[in-house]
Protein backbone atom coordinates (compact mmCIF):
# COMPACT_ATOMS: atom_id res chain seq x y z
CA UNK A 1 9.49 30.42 -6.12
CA UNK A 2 12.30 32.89 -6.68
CA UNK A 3 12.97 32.70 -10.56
CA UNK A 4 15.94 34.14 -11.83
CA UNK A 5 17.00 34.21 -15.49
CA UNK A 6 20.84 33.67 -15.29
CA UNK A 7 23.49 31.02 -16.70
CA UNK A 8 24.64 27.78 -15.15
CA UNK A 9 27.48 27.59 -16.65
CA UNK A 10 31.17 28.56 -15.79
CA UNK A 11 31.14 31.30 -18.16
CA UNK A 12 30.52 34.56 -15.37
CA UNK A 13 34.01 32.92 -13.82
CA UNK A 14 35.57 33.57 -17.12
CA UNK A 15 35.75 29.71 -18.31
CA UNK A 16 35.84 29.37 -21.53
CA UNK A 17 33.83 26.49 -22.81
CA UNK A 18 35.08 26.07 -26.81
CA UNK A 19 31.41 27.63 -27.67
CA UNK A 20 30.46 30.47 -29.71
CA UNK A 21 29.60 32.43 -27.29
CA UNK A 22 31.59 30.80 -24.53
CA UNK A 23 28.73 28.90 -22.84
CA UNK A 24 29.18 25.44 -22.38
CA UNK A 25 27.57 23.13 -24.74
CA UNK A 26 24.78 22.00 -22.03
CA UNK A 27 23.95 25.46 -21.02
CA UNK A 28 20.67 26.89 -21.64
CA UNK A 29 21.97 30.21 -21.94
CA UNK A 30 24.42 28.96 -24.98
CA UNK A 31 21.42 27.89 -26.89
CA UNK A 32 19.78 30.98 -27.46
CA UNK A 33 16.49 29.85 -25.88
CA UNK A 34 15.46 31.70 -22.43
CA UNK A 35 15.24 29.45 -19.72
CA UNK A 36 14.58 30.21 -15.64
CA UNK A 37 16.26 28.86 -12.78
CA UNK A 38 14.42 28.09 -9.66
CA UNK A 39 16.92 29.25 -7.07
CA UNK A 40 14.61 27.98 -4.44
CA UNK A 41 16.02 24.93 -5.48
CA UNK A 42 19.02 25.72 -6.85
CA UNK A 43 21.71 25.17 -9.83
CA UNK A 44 20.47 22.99 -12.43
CA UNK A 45 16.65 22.77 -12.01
CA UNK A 46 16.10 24.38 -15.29
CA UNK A 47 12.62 25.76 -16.40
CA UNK A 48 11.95 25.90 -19.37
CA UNK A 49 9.86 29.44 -19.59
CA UNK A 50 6.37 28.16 -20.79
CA UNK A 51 6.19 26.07 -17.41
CA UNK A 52 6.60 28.65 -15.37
CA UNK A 53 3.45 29.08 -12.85
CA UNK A 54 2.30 25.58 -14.12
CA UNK A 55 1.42 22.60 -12.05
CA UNK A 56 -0.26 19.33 -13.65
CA UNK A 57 -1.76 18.56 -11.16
CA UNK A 58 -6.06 19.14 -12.39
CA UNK A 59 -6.07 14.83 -12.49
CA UNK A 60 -5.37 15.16 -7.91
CA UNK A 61 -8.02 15.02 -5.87
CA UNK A 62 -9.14 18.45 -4.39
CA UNK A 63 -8.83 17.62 -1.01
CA UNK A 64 -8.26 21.46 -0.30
CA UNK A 65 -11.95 21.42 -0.90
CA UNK A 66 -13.09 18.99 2.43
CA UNK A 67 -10.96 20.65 4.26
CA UNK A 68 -11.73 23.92 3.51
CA UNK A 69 -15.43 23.60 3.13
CA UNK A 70 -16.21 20.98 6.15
CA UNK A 71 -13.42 22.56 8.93
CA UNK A 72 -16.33 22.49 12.04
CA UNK A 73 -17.03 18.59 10.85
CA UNK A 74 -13.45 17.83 10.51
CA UNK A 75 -13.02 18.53 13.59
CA UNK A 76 -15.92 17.12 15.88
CA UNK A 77 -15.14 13.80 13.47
CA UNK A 78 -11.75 14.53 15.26
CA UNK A 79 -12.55 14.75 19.01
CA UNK A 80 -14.82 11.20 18.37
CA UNK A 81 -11.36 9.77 17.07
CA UNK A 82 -9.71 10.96 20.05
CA UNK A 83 -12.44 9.76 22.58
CA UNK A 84 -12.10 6.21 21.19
CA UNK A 85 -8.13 6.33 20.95
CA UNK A 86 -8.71 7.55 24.78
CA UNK A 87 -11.24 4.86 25.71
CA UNK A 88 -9.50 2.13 23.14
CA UNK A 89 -6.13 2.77 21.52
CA UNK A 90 -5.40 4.56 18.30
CA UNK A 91 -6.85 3.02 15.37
CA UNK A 92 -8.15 0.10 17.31
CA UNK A 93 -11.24 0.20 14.96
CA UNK A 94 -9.39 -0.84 12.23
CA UNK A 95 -9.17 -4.53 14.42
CA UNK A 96 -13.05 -4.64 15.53
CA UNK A 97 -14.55 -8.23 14.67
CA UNK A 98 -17.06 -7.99 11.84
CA UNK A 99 -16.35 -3.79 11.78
CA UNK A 100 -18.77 -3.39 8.59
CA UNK A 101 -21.26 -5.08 10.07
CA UNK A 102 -21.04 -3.31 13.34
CA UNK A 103 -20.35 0.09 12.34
CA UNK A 104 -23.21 -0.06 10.35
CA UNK A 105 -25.42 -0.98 13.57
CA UNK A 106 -23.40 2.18 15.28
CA UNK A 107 -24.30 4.33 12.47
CA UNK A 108 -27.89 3.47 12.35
CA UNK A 109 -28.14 3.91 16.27
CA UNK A 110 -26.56 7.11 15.70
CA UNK A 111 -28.31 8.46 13.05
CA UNK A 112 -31.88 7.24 14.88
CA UNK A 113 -30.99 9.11 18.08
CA UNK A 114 -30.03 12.69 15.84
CA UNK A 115 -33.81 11.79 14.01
CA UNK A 116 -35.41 11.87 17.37
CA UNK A 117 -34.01 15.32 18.26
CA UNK A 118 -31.17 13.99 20.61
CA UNK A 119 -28.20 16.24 19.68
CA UNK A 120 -25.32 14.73 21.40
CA UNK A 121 -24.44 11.47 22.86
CA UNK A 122 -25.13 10.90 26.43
CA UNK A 123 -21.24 8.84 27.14
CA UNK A 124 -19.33 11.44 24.96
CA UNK A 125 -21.50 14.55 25.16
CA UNK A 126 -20.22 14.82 21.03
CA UNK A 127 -22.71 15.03 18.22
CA UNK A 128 -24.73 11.89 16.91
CA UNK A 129 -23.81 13.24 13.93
CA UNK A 130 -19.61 13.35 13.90
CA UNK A 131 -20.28 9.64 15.41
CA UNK A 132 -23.01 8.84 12.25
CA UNK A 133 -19.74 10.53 10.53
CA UNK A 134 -16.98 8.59 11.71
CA UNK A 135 -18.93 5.04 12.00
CA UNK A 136 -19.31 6.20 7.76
CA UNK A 137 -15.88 6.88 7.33
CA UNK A 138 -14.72 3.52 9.13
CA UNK A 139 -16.60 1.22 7.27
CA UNK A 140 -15.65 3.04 3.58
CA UNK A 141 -11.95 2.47 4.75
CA UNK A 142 -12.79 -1.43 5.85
CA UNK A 143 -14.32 -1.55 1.63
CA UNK A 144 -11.32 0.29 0.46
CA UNK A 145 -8.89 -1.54 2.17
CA UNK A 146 -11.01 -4.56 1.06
CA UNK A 147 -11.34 -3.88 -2.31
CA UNK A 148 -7.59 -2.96 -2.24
């Protein structure tokens, strides 16, 4: 953000505004307080000085944290997505008959297969795991959209 501390007011063009000091009534400048203007954005977003370098924003989700922490599992979750939009059509899970039910059955198979030392699976060569992963993911989107 490029702050600069300036009026926004016609009173630089040599307007005179029936003010004191010439400002016009509205201007931040005329009231004696300091005030910043992000010229990112231009004339008229006003900051008021004690906001500047704040964000409210500690209520948001950290989502900078999964993707930041789990990159590698991000993206083998990915390439499982993009198998089954290859093999299916994009978010064609979403339309599976009984999903929760079946997911779950994919998940378990998954997850047995990783527990007996098999690393990836034999039709997609990708990890049990970012299957387990997705098959997880699916069916806590089928309850959210649910519960929704």
């Amino acid at each position: 953000m490029n702050l600069v501390n300036r009026c926004t007011c016609g009173k630089s063009t040599g307007v005179k505004w029936g003010t004191g000091d010439g400002h016009s009534l509205d201007c931040p400048r005329g009231s004696g307080q300091p005030f910043y203007i992000d010229a990112t954005k231009g004339v008229g977003d006003l900051l008021p000085p004690n906001s500047i370098g704040v964000k409210y924003d500690s209520e948001k989700p950290r989502v900078d944290l999964l993707i930041d922490g789990c990159p590698l599992s991000l993206e083998a979750i990915s390439q499982v997505l993009t198998f089954g939009s290859k093999k299916y059509a994009d978010h064609n899970w979403q339309h599976v008959e009984g999903g929760e039910q079946r997911y779950k059955a994919a998940l378990m198979r998954h997850v047995l297969a990783s527990a007996k030392g098999e690393k990836v699976d034999s039709e997609t060569g990708l990890s049990h795991l970012a299957h387990a992963a997705c098959c997880v993911l699916f069916m806590l989107e089928l309850e959210l959209k649910k519960d929704a």
